[in-house]
C-alpha atoms as a PDB file:
ATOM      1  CA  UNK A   1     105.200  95.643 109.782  1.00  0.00           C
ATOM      2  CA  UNK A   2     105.896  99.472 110.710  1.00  0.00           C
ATOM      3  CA  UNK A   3     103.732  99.187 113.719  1.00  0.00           C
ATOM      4  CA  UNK A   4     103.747 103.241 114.003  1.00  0.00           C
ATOM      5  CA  UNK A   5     103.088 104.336 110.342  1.00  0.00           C
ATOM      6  CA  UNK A   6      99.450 105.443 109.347  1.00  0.00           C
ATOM      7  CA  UNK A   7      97.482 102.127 107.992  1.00  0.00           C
ATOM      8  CA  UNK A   8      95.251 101.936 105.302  1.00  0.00           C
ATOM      9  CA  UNK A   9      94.671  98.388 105.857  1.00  0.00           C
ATOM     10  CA  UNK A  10      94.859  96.934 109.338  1.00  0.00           C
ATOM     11  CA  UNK A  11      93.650  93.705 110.281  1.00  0.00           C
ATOM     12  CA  UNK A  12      94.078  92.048 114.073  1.00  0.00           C
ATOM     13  CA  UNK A  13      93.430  88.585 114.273  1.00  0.00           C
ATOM     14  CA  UNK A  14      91.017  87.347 111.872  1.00  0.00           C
ATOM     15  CA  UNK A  15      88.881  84.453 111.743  1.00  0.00           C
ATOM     16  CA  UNK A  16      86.799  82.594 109.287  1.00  0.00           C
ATOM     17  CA  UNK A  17      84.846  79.328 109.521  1.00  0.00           C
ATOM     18  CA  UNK A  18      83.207  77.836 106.734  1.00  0.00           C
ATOM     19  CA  UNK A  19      81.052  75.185 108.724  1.00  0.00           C
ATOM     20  CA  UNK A  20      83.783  72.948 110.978  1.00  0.00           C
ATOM     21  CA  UNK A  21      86.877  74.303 108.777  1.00  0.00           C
ATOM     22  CA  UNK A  22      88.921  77.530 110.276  1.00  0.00           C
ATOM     23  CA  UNK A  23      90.262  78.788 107.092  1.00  0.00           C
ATOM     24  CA  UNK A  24      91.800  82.096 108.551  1.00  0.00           C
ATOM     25  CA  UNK A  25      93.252  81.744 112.705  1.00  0.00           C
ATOM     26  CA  UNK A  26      93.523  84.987 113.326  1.00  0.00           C
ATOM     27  CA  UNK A  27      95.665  87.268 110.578  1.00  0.00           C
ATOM     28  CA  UNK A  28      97.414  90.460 111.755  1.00  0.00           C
ATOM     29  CA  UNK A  29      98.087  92.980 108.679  1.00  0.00           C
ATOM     30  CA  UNK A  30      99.268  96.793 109.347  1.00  0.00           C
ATOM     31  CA  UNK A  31      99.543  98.078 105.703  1.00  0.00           C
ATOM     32  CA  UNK A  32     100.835 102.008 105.789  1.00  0.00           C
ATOM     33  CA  UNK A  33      99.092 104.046 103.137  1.00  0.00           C
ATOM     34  CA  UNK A  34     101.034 104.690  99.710  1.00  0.00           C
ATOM     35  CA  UNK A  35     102.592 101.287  99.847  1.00  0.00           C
ATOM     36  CA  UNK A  36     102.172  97.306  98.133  1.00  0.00           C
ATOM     37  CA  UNK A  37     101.525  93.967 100.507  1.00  0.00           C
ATOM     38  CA  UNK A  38     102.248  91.466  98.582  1.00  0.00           C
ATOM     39  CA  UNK A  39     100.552  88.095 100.110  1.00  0.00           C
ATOM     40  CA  UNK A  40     101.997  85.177  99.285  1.00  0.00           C
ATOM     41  CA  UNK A  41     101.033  81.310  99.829  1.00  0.00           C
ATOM     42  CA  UNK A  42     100.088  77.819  98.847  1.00  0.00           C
ATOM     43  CA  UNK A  43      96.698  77.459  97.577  1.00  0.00           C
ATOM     44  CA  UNK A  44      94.101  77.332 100.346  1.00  0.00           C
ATOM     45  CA  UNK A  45      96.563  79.162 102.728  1.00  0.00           C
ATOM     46  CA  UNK A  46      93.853  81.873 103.048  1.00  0.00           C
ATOM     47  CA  UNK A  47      94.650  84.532 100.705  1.00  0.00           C
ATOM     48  CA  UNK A  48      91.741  84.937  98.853  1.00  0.00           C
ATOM     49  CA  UNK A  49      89.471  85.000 102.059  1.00  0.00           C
ATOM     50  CA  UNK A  50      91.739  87.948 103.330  1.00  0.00           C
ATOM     51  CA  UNK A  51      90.997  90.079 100.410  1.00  0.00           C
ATOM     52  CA  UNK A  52      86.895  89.435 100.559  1.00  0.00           C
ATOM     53  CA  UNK A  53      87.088  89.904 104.127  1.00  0.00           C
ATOM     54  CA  UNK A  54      88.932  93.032 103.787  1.00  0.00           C
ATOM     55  CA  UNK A  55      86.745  93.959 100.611  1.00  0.00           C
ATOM     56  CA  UNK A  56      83.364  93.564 102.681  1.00  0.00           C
ATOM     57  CA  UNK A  57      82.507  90.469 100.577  1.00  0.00           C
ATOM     58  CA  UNK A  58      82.526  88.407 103.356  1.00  0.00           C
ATOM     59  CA  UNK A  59      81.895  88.864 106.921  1.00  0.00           C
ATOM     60  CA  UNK A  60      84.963  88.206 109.515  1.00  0.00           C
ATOM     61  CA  UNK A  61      83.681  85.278 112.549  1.00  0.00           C
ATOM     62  CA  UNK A  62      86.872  86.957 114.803  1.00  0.00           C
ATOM     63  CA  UNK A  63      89.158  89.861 115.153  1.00  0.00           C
ATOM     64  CA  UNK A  64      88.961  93.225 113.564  1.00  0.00           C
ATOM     65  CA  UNK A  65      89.734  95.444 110.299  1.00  0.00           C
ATOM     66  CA  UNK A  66      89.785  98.547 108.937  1.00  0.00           C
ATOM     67  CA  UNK A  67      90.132 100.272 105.616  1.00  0.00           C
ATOM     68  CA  UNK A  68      91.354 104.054 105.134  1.00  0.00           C
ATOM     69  CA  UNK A  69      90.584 104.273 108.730  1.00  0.00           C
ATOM     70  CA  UNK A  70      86.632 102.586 108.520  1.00  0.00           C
ATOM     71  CA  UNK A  71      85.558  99.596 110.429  1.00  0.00           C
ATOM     72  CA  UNK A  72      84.731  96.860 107.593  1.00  0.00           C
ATOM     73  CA  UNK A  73      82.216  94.810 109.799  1.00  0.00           C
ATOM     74  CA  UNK A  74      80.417  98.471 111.094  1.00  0.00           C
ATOM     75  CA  UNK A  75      80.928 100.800 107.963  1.00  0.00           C
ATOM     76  CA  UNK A  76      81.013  98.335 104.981  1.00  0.00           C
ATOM     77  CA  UNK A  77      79.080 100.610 102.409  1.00  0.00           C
ATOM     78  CA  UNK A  78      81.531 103.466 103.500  1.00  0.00           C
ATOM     79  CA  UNK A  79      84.889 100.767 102.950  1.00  0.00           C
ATOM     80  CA  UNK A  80      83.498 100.207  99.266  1.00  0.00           C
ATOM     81  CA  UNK A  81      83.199 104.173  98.332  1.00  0.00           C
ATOM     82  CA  UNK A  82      86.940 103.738  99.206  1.00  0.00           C
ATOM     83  CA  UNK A  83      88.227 100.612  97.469  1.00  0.00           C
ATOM     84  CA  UNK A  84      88.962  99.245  93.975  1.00  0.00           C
ATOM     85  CA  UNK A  85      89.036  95.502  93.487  1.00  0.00           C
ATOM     86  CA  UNK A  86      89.982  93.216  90.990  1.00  0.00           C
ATOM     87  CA  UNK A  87      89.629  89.448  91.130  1.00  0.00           C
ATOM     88  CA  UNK A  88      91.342  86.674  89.448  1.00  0.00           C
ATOM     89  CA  UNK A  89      88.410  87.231  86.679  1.00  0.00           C
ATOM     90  CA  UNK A  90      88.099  90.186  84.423  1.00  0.00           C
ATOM     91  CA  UNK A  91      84.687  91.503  85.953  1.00  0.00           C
ATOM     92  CA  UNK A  92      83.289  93.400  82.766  1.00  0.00           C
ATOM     93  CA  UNK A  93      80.502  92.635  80.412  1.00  0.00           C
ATOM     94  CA  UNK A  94      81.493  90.184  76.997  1.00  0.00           C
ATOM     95  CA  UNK A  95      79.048  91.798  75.020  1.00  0.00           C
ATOM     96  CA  UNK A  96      79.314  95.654  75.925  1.00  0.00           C
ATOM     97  CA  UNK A  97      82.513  97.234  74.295  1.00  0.00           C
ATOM     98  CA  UNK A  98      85.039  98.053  76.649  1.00  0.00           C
ATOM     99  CA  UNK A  99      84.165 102.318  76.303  1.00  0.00           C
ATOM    100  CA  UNK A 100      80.407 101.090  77.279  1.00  0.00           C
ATOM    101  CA  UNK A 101      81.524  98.861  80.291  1.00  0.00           C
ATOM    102  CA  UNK A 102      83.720 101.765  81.992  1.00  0.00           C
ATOM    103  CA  UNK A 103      80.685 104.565  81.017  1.00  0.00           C
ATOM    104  CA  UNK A 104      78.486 101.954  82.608  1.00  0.00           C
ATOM    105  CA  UNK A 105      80.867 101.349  86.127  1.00  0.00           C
ATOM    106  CA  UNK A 106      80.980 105.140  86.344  1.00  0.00           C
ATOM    107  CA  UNK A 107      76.906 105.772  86.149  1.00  0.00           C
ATOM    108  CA  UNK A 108      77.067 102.946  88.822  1.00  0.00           C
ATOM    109  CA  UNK A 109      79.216 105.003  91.050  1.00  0.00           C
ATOM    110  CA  UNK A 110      76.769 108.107  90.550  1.00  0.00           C
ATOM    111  CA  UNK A 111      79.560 110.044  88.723  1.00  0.00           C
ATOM    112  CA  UNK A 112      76.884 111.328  85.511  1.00  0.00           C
ATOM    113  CA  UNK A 113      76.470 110.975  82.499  1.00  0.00           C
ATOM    114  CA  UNK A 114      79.226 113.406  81.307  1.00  0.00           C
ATOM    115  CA  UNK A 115      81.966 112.683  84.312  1.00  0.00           C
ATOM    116  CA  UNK A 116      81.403 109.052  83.538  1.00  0.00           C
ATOM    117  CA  UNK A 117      82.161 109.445  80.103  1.00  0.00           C
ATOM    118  CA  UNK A 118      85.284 111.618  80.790  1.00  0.00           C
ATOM    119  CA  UNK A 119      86.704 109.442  82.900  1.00  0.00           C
ATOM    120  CA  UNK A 120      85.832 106.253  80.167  1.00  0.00           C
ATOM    121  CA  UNK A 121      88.093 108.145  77.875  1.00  0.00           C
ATOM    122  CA  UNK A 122      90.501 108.880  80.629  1.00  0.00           C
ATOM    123  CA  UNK A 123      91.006 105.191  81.316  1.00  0.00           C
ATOM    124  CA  UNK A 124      91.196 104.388  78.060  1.00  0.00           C
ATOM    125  CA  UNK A 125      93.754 106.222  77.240  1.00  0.00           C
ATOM    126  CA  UNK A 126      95.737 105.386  80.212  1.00  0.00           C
ATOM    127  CA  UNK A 127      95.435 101.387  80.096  1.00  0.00           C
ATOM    128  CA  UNK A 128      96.510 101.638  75.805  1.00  0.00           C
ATOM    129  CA  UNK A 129      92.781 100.353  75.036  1.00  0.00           C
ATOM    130  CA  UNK A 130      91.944 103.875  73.057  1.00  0.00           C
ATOM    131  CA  UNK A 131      91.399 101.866  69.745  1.00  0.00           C
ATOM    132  CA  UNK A 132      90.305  99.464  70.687  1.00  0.00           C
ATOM    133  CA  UNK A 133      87.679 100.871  73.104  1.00  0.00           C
ATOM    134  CA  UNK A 134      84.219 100.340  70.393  1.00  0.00           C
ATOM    135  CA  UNK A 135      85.380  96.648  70.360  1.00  0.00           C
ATOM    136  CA  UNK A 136      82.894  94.328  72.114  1.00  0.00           C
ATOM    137  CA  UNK A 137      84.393  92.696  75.083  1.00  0.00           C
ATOM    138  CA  UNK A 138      84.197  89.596  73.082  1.00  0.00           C
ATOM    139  CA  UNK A 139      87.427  90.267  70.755  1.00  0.00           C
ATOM    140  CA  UNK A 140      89.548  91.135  73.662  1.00  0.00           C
ATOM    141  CA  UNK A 141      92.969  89.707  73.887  1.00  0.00           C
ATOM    142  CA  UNK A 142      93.716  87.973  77.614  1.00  0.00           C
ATOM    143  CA  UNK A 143      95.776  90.855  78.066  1.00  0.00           C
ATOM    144  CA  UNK A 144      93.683  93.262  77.217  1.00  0.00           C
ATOM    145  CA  UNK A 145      91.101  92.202  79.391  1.00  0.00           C
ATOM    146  CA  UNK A 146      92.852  92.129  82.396  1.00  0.00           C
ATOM    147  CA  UNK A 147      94.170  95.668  81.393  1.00  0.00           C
ATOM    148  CA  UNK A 148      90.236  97.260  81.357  1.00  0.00           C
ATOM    149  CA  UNK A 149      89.418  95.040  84.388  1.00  0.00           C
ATOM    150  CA  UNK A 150      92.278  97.124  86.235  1.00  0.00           C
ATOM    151  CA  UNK A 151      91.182 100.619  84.321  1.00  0.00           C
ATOM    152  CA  UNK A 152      87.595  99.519  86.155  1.00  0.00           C
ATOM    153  CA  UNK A 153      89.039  99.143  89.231  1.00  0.00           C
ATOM    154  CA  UNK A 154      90.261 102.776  89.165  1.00  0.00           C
ATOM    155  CA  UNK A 155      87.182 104.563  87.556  1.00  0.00           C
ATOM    156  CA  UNK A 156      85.924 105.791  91.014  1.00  0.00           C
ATOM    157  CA  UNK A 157      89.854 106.670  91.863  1.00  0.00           C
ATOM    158  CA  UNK A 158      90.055 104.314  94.856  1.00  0.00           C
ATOM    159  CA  UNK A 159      92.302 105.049  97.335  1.00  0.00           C
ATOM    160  CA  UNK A 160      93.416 101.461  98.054  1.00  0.00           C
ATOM    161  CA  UNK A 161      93.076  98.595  95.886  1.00  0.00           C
ATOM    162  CA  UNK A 162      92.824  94.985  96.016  1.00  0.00           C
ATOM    163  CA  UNK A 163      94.504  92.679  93.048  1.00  0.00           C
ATOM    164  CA  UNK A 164      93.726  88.920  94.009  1.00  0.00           C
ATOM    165  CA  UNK A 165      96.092  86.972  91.537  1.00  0.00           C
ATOM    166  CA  UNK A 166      95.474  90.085  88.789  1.00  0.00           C
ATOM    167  CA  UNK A 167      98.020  88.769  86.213  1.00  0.00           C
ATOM    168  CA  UNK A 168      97.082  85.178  86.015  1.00  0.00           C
ATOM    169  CA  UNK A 169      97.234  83.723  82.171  1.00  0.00           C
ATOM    170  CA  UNK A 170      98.816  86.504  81.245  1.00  0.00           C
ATOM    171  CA  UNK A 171     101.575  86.564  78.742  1.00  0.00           C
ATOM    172  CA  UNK A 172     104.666  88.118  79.760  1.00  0.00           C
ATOM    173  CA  UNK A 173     104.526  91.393  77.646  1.00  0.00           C
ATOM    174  CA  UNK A 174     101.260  91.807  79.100  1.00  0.00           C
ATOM    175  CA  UNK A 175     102.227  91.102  82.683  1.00  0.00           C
ATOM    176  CA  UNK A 176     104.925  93.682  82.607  1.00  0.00           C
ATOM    177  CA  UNK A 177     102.176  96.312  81.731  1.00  0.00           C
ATOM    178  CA  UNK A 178     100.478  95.779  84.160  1.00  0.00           C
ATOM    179  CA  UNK A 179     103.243  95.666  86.681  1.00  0.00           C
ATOM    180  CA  UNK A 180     104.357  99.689  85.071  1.00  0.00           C
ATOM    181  CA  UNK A 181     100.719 100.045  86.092  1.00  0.00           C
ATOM    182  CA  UNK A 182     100.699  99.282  89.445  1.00  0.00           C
ATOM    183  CA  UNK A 183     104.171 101.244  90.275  1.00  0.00           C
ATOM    184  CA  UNK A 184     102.108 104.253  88.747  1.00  0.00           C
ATOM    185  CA  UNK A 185      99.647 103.920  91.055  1.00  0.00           C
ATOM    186  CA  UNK A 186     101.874 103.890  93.811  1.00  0.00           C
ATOM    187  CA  UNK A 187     103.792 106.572  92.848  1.00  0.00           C
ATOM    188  CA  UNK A 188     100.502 108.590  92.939  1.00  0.00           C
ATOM    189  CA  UNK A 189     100.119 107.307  96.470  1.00  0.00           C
ATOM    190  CA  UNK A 190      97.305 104.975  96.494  1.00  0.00           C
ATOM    191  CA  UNK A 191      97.785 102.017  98.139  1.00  0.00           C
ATOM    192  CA  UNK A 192      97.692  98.177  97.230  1.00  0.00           C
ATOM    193  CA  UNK A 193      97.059  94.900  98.492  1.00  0.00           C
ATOM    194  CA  UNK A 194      98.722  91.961  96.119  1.00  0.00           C
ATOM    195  CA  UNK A 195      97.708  88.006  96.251  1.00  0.00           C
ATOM    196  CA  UNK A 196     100.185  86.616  93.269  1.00  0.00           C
ATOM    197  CA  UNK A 197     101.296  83.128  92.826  1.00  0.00           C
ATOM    198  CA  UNK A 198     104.210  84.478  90.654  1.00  0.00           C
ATOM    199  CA  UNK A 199     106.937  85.125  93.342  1.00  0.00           C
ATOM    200  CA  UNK A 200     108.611  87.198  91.273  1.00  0.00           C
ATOM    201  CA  UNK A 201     105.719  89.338  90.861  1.00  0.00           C
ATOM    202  CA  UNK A 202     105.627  90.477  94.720  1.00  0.00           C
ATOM    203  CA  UNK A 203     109.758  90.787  94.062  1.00  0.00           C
ATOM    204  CA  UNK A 204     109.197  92.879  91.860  1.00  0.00           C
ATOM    205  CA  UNK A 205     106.334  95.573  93.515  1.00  0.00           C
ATOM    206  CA  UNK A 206     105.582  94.451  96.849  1.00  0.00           C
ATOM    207  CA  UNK A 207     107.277  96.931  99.614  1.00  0.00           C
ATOM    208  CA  UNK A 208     106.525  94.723 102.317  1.00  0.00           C
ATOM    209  CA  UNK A 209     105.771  90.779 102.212  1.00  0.00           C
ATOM    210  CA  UNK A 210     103.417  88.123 104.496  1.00  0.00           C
ATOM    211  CA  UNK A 211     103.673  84.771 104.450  1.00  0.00           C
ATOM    212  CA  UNK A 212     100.128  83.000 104.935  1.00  0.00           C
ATOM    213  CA  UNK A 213     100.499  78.771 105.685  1.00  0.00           C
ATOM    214  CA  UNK A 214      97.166  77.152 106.762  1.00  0.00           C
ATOM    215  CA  UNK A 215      94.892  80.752 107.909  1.00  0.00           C
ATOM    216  CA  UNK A 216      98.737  82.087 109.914  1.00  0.00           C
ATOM    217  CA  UNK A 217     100.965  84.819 108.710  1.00  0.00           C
ATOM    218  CA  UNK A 218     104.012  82.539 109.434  1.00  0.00           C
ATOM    219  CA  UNK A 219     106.413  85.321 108.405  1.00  0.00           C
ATOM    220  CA  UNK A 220     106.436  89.189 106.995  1.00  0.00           C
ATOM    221  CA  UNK A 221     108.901  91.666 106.229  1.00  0.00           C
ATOM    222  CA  UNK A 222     110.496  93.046 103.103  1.00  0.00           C
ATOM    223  CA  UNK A 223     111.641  90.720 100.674  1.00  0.00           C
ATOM    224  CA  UNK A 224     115.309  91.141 101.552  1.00  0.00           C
ATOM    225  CA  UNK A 225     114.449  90.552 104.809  1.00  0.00           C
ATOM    226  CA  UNK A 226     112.504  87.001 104.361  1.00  0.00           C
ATOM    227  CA  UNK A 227     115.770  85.632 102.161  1.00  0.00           C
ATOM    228  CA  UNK A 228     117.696  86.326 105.507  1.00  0.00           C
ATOM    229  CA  UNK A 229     115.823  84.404 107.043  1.00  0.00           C
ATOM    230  CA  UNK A 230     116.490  81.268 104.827  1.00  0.00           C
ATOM    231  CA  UNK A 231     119.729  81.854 104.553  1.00  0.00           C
ATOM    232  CA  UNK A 232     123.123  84.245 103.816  1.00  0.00           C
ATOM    233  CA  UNK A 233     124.464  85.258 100.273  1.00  0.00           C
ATOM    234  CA  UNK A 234     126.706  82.772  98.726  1.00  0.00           C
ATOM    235  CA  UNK A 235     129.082  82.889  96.695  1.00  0.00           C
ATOM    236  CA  UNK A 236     129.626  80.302  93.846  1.00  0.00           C
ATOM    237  CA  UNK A 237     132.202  79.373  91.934  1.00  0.00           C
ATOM    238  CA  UNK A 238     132.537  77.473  88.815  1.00  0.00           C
ATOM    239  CA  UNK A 239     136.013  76.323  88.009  1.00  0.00           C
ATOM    240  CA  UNK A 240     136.824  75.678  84.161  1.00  0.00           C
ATOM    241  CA  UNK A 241     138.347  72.148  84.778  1.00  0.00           C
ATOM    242  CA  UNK A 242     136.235  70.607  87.331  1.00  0.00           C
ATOM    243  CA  UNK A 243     139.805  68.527  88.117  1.00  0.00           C
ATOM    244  CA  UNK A 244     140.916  71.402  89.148  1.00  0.00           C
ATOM    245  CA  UNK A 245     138.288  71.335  92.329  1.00  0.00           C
ATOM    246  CA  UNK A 246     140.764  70.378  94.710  1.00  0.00           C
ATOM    247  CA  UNK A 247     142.954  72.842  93.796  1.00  0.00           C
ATOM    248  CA  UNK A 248     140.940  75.762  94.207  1.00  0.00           C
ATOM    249  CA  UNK A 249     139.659  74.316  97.781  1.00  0.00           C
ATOM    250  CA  UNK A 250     143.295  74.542  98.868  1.00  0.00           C
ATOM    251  CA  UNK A 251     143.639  77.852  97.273  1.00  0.00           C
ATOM    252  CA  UNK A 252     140.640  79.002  99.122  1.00  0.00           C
ATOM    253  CA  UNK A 253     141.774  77.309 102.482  1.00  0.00           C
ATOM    254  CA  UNK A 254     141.620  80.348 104.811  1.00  0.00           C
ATOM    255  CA  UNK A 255     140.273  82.676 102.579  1.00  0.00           C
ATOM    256  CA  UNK A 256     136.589  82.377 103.198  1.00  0.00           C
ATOM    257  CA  UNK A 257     135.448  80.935 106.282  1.00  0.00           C
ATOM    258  CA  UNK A 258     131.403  80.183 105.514  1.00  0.00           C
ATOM    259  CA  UNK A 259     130.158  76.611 104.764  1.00  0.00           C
ATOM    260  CA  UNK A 260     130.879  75.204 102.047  1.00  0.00           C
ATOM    261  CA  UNK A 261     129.263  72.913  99.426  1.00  0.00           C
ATOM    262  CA  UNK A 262     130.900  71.270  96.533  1.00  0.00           C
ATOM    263  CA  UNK A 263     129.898  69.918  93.267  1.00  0.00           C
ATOM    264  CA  UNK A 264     132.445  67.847  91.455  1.00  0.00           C
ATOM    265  CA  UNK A 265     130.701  66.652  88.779  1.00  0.00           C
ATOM    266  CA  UNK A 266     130.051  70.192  87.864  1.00  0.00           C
ATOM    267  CA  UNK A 267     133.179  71.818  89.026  1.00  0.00           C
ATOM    268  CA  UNK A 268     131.459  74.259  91.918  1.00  0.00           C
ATOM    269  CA  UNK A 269     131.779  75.592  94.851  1.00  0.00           C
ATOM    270  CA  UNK A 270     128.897  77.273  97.198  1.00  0.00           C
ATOM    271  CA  UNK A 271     130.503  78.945 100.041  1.00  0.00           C
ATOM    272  CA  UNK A 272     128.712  81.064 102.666  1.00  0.00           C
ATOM    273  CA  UNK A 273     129.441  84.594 102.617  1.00  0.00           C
ATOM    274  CA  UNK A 274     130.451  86.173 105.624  1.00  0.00           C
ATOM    275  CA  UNK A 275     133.032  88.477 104.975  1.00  0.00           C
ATOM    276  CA  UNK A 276     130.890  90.244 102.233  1.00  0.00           C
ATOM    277  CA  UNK A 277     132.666  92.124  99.732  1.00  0.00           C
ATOM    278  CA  UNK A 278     135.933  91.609 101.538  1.00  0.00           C
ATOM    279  CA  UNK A 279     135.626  87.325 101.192  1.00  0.00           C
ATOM    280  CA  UNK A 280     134.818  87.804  97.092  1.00  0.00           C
ATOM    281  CA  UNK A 281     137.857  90.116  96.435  1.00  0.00           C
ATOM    282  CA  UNK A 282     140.093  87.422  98.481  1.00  0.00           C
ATOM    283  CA  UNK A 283     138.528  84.319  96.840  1.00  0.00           C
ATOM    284  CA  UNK A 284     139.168  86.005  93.429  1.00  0.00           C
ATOM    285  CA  UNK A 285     143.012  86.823  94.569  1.00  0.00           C
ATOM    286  CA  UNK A 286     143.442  83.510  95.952  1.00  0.00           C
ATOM    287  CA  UNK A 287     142.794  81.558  92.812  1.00  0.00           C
ATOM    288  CA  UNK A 288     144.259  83.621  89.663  1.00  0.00           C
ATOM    289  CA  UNK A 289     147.687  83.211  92.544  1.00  0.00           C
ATOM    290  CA  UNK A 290     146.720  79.782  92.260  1.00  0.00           C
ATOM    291  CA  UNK A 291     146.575  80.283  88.270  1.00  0.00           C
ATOM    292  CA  UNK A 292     142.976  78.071  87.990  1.00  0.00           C
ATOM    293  CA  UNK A 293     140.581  79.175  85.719  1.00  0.00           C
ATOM    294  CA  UNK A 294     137.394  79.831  86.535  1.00  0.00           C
ATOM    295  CA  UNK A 295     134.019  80.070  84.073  1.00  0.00           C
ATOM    296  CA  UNK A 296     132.035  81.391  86.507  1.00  0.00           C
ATOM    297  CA  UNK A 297     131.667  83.629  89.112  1.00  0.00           C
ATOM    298  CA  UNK A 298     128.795  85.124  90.953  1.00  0.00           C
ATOM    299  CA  UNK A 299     127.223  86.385  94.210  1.00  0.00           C
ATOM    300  CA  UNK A 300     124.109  84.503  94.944  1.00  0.00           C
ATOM    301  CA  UNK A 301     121.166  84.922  97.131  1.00  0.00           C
ATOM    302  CA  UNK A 302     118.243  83.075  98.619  1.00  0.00           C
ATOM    303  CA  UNK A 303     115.508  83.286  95.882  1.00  0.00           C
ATOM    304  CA  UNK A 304     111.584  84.376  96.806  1.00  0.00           C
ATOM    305  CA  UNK A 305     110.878  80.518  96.020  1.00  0.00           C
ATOM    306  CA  UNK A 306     113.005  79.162  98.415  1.00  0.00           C
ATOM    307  CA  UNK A 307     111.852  81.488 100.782  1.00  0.00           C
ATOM    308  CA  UNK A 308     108.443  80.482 100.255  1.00  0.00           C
ATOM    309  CA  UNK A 309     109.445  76.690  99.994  1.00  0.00           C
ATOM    310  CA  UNK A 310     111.069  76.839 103.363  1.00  0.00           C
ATOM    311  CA  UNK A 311     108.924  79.038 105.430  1.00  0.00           C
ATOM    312  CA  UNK A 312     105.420  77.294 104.090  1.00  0.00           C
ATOM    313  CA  UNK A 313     104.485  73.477 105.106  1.00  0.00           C
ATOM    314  CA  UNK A 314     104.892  72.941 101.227  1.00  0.00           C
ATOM    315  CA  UNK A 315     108.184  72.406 101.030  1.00  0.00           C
ATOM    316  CA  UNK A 316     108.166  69.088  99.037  1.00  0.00           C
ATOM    317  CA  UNK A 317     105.881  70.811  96.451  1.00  0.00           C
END
């Protein structure tokens, strides 16, 4: 990551053991302040263990980490004045209503009775839960909850935050809240750490991406950067009469000069792109000279799953 940019999270080689299994091998993280990590891997890669580690819910065996600057092992009271967390489980009481829970979280953090209140209301208002904030826990929606589990998070206005899998179950209405959420928060300049299985999730918000395969960061960068690595654009071609196949290789012939993959049951053709704009302009030339029709025509690009896929030991998943 941008090795010279001021971290709010760094981590250098963790470790964890639980009895004769190494679950993390030594994790390097440099998160600069103001941005989203998205981590990303198969279950058991390690994910969750990074976040409690980094969270001060569970002590590191190797390495090194700090938070806004504070040693986690050394300071771990002063990392949690700093931090906001939310786990793959709305952590609020079912039988308080959701006004009560965030008054309650507030008198936790010592903010009184009044500021705690204030900043209920705030939160409230600001996670769309104003009406319903007198309803017990109880009669929450899925989405709902995950929305005050979030607006708990931020009553003691954390400067970084921890979401471990935060939009599981959720319906995709309610995931897309939460998402205009996040890019808020962001925006405001705090700073988050992501664990999603939904790769277009960390597509979508994550400024930087790691990889984490069996307790290794096997690759990080931004997302653009990670599809380069499985492979170029392509461009792919559908051609109205899949007869016409043959056709529209000859056509092509000389035009593009990337691999190529064909289809002919389908009618189309993947071609490496390595002329860029230049190689789509001639392909399209080539063939209406060539009088084929074509049904489809399109740029494509590695996905986020095939990046995962390929760079994790999953790949047959």
């Amino acid at each position: 990551m941008t090795a010279h940019a001021p971290a709010a999270i760094e981590a250098e080689g963790l470790r964890k053991n639980y009895k004769d299994h190494e679950v993390l091998k030594g994790i390097d993280l440099h998160v600069p302040a103001g941005t989203v990590l998205g981590l990303l891997g198969p279950n058991g890669a390690g994910k969750t263990t990074t976040v409690r580690i980094l969270s001060t819910l569970l002590r590191l065996d190797g390495g090194r980490a700090t938070v806004c600057g504070v040693d986690v092992s050394k300071h771990p009271r002063e990392v949690r004045r700093r931090i906001g967390l939310s786990g793959q489980y709305a952590a609020v009481d079912e039988e308080l209503s959701g006004r009560e829970n965030l008054v309650l979280l507030g008198r936790l953090l010592h903010l009184g009775t009044r500021a705690a209140r204030a900043r209920a209301e705030e939160m409230l208002s600001r996670f769309h839960l104003t009406d319903a904030g007198d309803r017990p826990l109880r009669e929450y929606s899925g989405g709902m909850r995950r929305r005050l589990d979030l607006a708990s998070t931020l009553v003691g206005s954390p400067r970084v935050i921890f979401l471990d899998e935060p939009t599981t179950g959720l319906d995709p209405k309610s995931r897309l809240d939460l998402w205009a959420v996040v890019r808020e928060l962001v925006a405001e300049g705090v700073t988050v750490l992501l664990t999603t299985q939904y790769l277009e999730e960390a597509d979508e918000l994550a400024d930087r991406i790691a990889v984490i395969d069996k307790g290794r960061v096997v690759a990080e960068g931004s997302a653009d950067e990670l599809k380069r690595k499985v492979g170029e654009e392509r461009l792919e071609i559908t051609v109205t009469d899949p007869a016409d196949l043959p056709a529209a290789l000859t056509a092509l012939n000389g035009v593009l000069t990337g691999e190529l993959t064909r289809d002919d049951q389908r009618g189309v053709l993947g071609i490496e792109l390595r002329d860029g704009l230049a190689g789509i302009a001639g392909a399209a030339a080539a063939l209406h000279r060539a009088g084929i029709p074509v049904s489809d025509f399109a740029q494509r690009r590695p996905s986020l799953d095939e990046v995962f896929l390929t760079l994790t030991s999953h790949r047959a998943a």
